[in-house]
PDB file of N, CA and C in Angstrom:
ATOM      1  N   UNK A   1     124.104 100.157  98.966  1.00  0.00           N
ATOM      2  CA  UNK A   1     123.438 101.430  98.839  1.00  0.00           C
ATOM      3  C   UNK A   1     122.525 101.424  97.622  1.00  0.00           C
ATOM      4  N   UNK A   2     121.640 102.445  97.975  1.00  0.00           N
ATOM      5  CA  UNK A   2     120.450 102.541  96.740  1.00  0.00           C
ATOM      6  C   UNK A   2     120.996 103.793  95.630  1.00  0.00           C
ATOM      7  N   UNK A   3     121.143 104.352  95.201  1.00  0.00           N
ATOM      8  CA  UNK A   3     120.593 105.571  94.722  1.00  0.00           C
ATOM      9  C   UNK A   3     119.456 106.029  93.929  1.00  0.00           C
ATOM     10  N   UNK A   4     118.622 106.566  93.929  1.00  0.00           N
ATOM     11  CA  UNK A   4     117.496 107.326  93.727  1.00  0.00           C
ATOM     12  C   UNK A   4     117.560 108.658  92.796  1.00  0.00           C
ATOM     13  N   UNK A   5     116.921 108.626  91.691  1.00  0.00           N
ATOM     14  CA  UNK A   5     116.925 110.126  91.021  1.00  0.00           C
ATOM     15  C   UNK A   5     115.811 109.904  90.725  1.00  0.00           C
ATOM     16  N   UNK A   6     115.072 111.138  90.779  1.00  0.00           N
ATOM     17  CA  UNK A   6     113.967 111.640  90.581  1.00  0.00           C
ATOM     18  C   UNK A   6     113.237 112.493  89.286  1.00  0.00           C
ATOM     19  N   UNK A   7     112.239 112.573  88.668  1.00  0.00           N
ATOM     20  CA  UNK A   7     112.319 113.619  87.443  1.00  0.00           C
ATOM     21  C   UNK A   7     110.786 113.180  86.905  1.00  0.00           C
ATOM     22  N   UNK A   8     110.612 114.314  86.102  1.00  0.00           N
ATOM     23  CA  UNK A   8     109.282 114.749  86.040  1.00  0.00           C
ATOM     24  C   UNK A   8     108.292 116.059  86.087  1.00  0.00           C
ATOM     25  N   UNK A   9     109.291 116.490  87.143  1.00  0.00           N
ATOM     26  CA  UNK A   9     108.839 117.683  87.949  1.00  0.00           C
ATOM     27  C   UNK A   9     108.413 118.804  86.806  1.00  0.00           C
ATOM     28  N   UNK A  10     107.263 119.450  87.526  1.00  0.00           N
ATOM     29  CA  UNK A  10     107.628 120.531  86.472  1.00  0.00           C
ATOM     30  C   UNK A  10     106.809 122.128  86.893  1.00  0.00           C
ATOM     31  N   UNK A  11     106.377 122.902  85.843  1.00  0.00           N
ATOM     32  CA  UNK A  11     105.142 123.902  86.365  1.00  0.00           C
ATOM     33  C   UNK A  11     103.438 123.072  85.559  1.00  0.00           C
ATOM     34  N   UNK A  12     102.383 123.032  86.069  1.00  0.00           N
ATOM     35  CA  UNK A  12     101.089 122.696  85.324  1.00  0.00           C
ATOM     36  C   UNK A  12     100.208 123.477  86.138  1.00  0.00           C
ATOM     37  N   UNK A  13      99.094 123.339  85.579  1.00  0.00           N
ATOM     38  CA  UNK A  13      97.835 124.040  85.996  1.00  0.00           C
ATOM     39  C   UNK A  13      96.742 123.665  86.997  1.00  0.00           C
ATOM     40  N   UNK A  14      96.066 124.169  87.418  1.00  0.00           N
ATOM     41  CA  UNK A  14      95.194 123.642  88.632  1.00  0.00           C
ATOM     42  C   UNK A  14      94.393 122.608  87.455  1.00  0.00           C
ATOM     43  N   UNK A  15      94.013 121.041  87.755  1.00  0.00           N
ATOM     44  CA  UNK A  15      93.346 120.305  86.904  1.00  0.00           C
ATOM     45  C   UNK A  15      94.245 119.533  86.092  1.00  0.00           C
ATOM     46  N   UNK A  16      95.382 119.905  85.693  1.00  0.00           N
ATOM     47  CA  UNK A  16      96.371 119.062  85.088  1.00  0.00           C
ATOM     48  C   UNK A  16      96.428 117.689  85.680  1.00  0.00           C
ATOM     49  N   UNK A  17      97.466 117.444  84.750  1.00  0.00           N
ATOM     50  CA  UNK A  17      98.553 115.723  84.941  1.00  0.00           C
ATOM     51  C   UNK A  17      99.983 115.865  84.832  1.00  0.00           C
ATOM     52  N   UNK A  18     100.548 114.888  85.763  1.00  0.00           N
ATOM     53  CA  UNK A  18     101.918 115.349  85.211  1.00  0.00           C
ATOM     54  C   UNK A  18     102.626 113.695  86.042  1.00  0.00           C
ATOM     55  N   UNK A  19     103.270 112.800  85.252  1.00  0.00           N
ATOM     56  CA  UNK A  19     103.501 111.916  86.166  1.00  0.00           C
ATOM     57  C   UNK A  19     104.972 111.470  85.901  1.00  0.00           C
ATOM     58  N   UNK A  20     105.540 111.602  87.602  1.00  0.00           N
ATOM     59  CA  UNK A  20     106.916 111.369  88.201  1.00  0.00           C
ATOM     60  C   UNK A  20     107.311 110.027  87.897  1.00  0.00           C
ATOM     61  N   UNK A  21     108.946 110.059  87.556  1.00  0.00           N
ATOM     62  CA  UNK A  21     109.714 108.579  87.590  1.00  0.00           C
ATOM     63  C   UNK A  21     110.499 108.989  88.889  1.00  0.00           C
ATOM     64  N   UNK A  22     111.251 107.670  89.115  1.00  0.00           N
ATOM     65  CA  UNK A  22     111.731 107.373  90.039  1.00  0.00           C
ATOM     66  C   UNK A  22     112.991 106.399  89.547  1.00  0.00           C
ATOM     67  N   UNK A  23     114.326 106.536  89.569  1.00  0.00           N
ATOM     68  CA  UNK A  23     114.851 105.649  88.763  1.00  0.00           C
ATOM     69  C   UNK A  23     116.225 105.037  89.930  1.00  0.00           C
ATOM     70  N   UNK A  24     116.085 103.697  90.415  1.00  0.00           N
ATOM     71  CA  UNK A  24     117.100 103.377  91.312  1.00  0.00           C
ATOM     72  C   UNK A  24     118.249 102.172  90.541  1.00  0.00           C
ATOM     73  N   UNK A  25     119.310 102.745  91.530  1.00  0.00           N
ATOM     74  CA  UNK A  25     120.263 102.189  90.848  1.00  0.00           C
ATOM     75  C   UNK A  25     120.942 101.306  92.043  1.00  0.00           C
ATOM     76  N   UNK A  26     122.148 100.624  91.875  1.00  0.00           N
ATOM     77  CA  UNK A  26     122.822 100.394  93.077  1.00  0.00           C
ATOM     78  C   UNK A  26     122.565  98.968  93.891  1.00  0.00           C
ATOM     79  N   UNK A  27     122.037  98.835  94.882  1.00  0.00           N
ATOM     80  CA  UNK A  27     122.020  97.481  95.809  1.00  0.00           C
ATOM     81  C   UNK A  27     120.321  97.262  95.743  1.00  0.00           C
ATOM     82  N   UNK A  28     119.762  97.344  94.126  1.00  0.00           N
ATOM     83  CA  UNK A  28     118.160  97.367  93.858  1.00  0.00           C
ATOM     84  C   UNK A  28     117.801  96.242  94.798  1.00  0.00           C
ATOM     85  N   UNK A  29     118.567  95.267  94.814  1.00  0.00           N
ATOM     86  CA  UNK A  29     117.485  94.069  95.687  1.00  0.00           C
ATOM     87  C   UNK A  29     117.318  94.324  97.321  1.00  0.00           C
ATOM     88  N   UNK A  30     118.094  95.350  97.933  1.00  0.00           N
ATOM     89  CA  UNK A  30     117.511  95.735  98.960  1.00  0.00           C
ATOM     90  C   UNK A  30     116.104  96.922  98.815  1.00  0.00           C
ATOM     91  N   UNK A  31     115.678  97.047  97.786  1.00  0.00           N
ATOM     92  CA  UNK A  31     114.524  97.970  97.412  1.00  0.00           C
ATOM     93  C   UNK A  31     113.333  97.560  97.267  1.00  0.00           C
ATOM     94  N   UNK A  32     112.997  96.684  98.504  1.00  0.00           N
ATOM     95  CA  UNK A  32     111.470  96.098  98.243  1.00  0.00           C
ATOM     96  C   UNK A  32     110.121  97.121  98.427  1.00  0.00           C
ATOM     97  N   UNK A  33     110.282  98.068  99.300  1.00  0.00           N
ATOM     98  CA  UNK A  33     109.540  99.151  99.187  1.00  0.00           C
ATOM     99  C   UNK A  33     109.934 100.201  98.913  1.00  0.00           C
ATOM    100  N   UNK A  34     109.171 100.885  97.298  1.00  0.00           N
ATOM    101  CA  UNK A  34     109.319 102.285  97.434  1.00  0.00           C
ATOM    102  C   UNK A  34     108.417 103.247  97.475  1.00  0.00           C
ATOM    103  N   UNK A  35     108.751 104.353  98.111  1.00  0.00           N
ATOM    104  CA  UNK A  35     107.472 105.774  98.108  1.00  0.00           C
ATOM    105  C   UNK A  35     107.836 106.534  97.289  1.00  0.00           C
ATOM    106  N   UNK A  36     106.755 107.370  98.004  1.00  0.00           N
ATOM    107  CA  UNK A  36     106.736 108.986  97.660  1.00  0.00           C
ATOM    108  C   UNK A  36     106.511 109.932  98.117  1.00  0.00           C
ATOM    109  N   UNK A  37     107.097 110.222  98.924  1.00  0.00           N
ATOM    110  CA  UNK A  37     106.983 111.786  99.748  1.00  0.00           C
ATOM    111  C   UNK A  37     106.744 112.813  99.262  1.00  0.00           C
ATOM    112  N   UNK A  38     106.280 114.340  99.661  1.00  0.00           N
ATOM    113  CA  UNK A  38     106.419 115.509  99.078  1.00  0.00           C
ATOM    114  C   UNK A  38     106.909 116.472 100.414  1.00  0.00           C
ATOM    115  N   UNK A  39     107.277 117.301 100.337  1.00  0.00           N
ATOM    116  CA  UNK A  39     107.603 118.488 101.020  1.00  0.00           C
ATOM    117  C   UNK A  39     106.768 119.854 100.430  1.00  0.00           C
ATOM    118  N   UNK A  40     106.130 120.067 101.174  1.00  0.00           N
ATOM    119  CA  UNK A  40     105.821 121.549 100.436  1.00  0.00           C
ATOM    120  C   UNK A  40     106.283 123.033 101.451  1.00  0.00           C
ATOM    121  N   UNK A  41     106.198 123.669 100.878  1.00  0.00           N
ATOM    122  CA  UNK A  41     106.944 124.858 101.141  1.00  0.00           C
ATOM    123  C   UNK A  41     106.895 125.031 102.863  1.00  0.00           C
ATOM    124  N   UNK A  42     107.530 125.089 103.517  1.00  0.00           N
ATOM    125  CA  UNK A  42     107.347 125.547 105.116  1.00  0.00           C
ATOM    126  C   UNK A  42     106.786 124.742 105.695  1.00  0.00           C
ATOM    127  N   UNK A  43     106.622 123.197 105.572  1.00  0.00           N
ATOM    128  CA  UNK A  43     105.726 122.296 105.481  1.00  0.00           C
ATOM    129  C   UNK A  43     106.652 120.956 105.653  1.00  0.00           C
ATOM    130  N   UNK A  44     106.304 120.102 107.141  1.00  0.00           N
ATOM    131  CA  UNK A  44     107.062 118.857 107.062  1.00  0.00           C
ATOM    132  C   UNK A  44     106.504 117.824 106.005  1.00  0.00           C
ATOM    133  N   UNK A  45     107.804 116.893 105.670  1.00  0.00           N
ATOM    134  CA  UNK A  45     107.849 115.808 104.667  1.00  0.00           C
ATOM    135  C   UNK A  45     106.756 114.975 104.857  1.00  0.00           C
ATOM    136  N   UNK A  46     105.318 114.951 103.893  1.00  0.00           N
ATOM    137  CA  UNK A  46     104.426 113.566 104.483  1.00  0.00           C
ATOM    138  C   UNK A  46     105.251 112.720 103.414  1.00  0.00           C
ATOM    139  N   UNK A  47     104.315 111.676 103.998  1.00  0.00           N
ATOM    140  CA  UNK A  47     103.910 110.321 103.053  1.00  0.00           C
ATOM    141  C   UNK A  47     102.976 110.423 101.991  1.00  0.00           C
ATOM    142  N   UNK A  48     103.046 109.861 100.673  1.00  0.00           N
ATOM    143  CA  UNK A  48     101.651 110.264  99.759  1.00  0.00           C
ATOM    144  C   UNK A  48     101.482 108.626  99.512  1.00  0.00           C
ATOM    145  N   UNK A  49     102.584 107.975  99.092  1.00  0.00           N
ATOM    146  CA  UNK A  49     102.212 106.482  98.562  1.00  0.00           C
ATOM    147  C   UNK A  49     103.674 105.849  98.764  1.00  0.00           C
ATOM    148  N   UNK A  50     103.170 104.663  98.992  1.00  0.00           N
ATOM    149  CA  UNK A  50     103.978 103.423  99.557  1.00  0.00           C
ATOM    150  C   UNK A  50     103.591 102.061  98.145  1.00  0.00           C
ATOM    151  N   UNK A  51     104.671 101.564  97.697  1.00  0.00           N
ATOM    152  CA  UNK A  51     104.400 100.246  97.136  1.00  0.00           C
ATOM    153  C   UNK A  51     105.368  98.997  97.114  1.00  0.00           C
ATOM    154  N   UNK A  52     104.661  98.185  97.214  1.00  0.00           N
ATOM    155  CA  UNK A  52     105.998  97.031  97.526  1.00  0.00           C
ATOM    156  C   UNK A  52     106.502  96.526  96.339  1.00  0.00           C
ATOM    157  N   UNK A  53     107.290  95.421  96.148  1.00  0.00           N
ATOM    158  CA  UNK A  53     107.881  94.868  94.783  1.00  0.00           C
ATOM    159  C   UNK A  53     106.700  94.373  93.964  1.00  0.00           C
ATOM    160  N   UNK A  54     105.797  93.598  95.047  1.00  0.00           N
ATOM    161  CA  UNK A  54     104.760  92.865  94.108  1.00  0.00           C
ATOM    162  C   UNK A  54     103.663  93.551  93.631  1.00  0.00           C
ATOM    163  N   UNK A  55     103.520  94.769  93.807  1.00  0.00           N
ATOM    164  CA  UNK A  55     102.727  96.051  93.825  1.00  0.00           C
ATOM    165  C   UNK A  55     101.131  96.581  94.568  1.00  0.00           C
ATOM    166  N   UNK A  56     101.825  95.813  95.696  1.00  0.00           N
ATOM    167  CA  UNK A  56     100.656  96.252  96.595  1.00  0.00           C
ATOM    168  C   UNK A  56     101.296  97.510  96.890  1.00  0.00           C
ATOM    169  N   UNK A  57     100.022  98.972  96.817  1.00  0.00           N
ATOM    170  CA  UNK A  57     100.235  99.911  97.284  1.00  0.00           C
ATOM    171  C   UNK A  57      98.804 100.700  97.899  1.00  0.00           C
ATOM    172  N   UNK A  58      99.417 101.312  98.649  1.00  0.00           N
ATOM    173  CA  UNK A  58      98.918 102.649  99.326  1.00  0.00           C
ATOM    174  C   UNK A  58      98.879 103.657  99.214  1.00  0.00           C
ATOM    175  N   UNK A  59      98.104 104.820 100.108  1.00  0.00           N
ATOM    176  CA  UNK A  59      97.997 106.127  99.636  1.00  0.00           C
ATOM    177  C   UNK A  59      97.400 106.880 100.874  1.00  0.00           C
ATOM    178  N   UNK A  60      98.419 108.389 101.058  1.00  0.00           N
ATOM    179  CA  UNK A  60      97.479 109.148 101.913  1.00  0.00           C
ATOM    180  C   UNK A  60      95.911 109.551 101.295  1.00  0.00           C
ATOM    181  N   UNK A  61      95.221 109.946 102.354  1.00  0.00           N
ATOM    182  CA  UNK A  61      93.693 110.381 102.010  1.00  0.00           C
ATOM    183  C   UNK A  61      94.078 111.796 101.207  1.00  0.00           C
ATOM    184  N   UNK A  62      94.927 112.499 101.198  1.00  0.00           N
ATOM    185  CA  UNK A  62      94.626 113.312 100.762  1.00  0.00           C
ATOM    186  C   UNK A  62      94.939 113.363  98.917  1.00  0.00           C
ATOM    187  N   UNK A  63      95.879 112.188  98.161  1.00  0.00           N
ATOM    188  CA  UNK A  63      95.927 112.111  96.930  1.00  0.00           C
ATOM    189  C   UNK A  63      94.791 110.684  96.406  1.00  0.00           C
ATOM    190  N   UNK A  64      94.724 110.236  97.543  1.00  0.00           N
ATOM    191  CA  UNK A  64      93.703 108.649  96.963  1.00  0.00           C
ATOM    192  C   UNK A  64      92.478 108.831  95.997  1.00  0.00           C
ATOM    193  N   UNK A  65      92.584 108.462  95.004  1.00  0.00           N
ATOM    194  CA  UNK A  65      91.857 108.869  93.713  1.00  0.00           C
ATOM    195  C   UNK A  65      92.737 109.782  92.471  1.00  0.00           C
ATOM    196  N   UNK A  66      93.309 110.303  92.990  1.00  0.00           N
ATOM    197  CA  UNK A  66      93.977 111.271  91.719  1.00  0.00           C
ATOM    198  C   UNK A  66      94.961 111.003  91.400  1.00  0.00           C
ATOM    199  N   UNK A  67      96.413 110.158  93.129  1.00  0.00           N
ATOM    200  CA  UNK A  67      97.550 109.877  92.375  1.00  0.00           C
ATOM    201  C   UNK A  67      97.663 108.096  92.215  1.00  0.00           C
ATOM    202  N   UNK A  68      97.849 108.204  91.267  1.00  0.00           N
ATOM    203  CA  UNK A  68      98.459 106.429  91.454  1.00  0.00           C
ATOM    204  C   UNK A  68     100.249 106.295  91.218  1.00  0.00           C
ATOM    205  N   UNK A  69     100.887 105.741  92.436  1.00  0.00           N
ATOM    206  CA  UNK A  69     102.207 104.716  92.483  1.00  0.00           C
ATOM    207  C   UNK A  69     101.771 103.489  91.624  1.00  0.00           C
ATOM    208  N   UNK A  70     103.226 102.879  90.712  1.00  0.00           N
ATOM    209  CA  UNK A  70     103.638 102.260  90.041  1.00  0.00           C
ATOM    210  C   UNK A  70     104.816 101.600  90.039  1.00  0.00           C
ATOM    211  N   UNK A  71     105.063 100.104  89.754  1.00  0.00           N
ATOM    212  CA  UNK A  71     106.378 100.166  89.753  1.00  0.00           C
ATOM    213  C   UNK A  71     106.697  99.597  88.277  1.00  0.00           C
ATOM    214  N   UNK A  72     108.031  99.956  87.652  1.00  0.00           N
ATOM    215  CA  UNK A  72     108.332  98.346  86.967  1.00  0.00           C
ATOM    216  C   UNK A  72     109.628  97.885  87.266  1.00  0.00           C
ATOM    217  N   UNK A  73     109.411  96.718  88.027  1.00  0.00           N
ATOM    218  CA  UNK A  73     111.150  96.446  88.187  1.00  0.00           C
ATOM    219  C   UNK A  73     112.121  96.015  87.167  1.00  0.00           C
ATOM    220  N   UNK A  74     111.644  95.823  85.950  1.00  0.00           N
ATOM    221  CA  UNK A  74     112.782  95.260  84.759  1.00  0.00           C
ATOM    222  C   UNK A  74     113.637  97.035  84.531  1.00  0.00           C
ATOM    223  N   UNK A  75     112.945  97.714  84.620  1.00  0.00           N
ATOM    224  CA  UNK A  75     113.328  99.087  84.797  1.00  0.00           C
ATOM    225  C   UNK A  75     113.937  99.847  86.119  1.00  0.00           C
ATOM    226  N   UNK A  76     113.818  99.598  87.223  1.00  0.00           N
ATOM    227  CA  UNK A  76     113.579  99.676  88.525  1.00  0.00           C
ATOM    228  C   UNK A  76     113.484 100.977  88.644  1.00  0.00           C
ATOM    229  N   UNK A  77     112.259 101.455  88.530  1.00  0.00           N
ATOM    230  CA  UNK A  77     111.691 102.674  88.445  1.00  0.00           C
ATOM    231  C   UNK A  77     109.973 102.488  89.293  1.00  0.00           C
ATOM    232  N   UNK A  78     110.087 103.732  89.755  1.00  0.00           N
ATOM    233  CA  UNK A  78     108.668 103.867  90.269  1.00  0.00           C
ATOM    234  C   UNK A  78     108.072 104.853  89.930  1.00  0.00           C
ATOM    235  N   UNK A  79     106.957 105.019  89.829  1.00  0.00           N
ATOM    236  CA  UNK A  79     106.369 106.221  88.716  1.00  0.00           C
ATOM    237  C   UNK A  79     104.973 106.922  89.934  1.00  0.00           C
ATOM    238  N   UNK A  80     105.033 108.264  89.317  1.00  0.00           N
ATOM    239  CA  UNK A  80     103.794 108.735  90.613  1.00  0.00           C
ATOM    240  C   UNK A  80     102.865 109.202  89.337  1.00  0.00           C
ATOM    241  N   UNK A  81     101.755 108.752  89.163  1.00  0.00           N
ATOM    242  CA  UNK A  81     101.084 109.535  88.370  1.00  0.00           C
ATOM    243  C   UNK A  81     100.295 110.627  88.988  1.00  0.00           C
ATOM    244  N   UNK A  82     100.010 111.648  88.503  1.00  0.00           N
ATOM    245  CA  UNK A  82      99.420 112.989  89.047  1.00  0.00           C
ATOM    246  C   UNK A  82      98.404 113.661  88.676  1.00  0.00           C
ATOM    247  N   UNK A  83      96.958 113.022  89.046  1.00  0.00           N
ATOM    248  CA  UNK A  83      96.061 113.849  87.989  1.00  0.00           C
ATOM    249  C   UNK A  83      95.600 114.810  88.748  1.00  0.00           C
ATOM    250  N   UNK A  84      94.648 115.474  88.187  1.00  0.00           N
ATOM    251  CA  UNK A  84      93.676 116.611  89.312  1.00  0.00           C
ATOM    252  C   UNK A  84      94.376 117.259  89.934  1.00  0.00           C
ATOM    253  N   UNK A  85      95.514 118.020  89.558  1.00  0.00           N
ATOM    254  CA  UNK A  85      96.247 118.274  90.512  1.00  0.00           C
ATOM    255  C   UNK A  85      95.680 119.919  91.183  1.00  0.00           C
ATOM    256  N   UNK A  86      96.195 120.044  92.352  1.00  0.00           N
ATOM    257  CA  UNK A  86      95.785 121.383  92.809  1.00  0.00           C
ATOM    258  C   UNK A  86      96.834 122.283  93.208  1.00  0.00           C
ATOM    259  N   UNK A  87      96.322 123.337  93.680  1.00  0.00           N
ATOM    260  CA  UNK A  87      97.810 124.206  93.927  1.00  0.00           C
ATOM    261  C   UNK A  87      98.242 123.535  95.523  1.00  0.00           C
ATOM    262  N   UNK A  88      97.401 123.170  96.044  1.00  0.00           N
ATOM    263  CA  UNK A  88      98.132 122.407  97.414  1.00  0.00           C
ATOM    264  C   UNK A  88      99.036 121.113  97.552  1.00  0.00           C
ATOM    265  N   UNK A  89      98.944 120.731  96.045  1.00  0.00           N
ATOM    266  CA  UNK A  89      99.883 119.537  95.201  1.00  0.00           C
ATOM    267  C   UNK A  89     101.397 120.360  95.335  1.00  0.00           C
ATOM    268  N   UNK A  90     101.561 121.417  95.529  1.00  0.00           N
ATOM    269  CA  UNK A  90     102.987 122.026  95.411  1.00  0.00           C
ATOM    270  C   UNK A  90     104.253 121.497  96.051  1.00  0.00           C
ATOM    271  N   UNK A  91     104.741 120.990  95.916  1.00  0.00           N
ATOM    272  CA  UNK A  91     105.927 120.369  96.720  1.00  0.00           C
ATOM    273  C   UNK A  91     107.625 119.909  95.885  1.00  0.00           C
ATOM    274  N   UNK A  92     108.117 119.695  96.717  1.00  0.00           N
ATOM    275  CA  UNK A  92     109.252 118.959  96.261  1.00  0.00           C
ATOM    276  C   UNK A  92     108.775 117.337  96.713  1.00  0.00           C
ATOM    277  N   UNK A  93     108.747 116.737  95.495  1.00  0.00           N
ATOM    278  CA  UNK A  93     108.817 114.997  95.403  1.00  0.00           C
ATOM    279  C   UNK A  93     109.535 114.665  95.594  1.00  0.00           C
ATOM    280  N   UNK A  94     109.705 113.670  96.359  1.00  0.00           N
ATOM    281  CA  UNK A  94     111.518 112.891  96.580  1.00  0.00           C
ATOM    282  C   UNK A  94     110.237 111.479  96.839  1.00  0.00           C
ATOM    283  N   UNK A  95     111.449 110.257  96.163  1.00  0.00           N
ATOM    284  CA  UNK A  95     111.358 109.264  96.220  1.00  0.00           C
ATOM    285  C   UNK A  95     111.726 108.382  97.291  1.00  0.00           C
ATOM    286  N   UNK A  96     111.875 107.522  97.955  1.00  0.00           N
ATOM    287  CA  UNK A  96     112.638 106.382  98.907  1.00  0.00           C
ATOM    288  C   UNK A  96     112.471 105.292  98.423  1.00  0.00           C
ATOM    289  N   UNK A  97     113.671 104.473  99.085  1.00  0.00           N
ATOM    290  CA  UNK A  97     113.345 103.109  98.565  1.00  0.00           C
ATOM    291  C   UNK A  97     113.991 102.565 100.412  1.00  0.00           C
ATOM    292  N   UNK A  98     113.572 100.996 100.559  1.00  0.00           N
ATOM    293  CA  UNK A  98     113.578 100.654 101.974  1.00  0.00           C
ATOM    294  C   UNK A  98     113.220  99.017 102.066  1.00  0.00           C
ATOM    295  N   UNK A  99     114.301  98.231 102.759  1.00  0.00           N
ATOM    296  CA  UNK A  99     113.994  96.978 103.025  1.00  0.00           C
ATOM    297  C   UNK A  99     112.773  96.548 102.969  1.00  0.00           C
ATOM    298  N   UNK A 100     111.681  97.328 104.164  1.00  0.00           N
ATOM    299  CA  UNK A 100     110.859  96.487 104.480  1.00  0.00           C
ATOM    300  C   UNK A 100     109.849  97.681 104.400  1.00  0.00           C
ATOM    301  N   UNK A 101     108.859  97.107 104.897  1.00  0.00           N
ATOM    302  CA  UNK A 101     107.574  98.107 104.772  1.00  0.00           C
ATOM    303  C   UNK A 101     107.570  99.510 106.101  1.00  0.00           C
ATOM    304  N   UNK A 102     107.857 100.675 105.576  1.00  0.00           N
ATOM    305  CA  UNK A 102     108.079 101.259 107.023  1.00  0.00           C
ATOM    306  C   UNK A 102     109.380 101.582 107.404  1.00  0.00           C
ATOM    307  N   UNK A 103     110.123 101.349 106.514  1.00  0.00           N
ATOM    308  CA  UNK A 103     111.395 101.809 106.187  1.00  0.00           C
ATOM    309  C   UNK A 103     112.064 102.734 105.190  1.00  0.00           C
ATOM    310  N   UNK A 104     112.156 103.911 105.474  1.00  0.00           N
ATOM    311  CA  UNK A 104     113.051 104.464 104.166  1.00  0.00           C
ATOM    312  C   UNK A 104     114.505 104.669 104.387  1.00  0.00           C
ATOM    313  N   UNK A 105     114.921 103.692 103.969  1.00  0.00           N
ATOM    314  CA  UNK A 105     116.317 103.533 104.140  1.00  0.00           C
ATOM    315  C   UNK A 105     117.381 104.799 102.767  1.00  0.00           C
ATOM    316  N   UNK A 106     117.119 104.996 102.126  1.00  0.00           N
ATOM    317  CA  UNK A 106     117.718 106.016 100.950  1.00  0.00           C
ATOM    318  C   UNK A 106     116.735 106.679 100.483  1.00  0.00           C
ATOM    319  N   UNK A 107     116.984 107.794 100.126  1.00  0.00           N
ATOM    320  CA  UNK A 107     116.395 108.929  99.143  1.00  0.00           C
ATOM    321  C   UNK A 107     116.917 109.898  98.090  1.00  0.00           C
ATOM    322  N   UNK A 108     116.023 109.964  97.440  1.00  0.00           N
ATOM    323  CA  UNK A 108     116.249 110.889  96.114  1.00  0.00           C
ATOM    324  C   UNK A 108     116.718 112.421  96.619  1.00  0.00           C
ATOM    325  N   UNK A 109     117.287 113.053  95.415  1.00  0.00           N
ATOM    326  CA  UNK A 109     117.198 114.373  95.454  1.00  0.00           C
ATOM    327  C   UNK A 109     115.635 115.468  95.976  1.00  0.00           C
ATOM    328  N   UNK A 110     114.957 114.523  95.345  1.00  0.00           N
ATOM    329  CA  UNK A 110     113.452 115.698  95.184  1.00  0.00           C
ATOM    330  C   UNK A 110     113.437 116.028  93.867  1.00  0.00           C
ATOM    331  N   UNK A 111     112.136 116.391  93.173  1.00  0.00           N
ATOM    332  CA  UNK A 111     111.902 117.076  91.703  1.00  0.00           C
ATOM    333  C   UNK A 111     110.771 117.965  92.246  1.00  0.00           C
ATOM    334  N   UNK A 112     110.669 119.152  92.034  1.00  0.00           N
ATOM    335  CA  UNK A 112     109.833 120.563  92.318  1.00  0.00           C
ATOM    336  C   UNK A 112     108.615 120.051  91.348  1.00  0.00           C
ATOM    337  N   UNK A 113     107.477 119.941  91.622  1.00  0.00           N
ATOM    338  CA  UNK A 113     106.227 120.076  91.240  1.00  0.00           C
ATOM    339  C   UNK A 113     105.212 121.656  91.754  1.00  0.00           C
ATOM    340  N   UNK A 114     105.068 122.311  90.938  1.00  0.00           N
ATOM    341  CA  UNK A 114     104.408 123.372  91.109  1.00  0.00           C
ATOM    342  C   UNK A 114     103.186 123.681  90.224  1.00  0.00           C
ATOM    343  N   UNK A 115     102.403 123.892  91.249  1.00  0.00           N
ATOM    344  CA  UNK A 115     100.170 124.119  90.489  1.00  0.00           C
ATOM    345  C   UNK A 115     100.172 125.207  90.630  1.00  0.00           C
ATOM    346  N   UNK A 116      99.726 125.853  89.448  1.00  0.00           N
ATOM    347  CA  UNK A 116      99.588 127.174  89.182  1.00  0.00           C
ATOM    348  C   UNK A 116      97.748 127.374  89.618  1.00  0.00           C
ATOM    349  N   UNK A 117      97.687 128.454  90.357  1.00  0.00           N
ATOM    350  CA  UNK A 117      96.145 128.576  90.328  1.00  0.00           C
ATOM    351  C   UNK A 117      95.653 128.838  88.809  1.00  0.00           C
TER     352      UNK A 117
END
């Protein structure tokens, strides 16, 4: 098993920064890919960013440019950085981690990110 905690979260302003850890513990070497999901209010779970161990990553169109995924594995943490943020940035963050690409095999709690207009 993985476990996943999340943190970071917080209240900021339309235009802010604010950037998420991700901290896994547990059976890390099954954790070759991890994301980052959000949930926002009344709103199913997307995808925002995907990265593998060696740090190839991805990104939905709708954060590409503002957020960047990170990893460091001596830490085994994954980090979301958050710039530009907007009030449609509102969500609960939850992390995953997952064998293979396309897998989220475990997840975090979530950390509340909220953009103030």
């Amino acid at each position: 098993q993985v476990q996943l905690v999340e943190s970071g979260g917080g209240l900021v302003q339309t235009g802010g920064s604010l950037k998420l850890s991700c901290t896994a513990s547990g059976e890390i070497a099954s954790a070759n890919i991890l994301s980052w999901f959000r949930r926002p209010p009344g709103k199913p779970r997307e995808l925002i960013a995907r990265i593998t161990r060696g740090g190839y990553a991805n990104y939905a169109d709708s954060v590409k440019g503002r957020f960047t995924i990170s990893r460091d594995n001596a830490k085994n943490t994954v980090y979301l950085q958050m710039n530009s943020l907007k009030p449609e940035d509102t969500a609960v963050y939850l992390c995953s981690s997952g064998a293979r690409w396309g897998a989220d095999d475990y997840w975090g709690q979530g950390t509340q990110v909220t953009v103030s207009s």
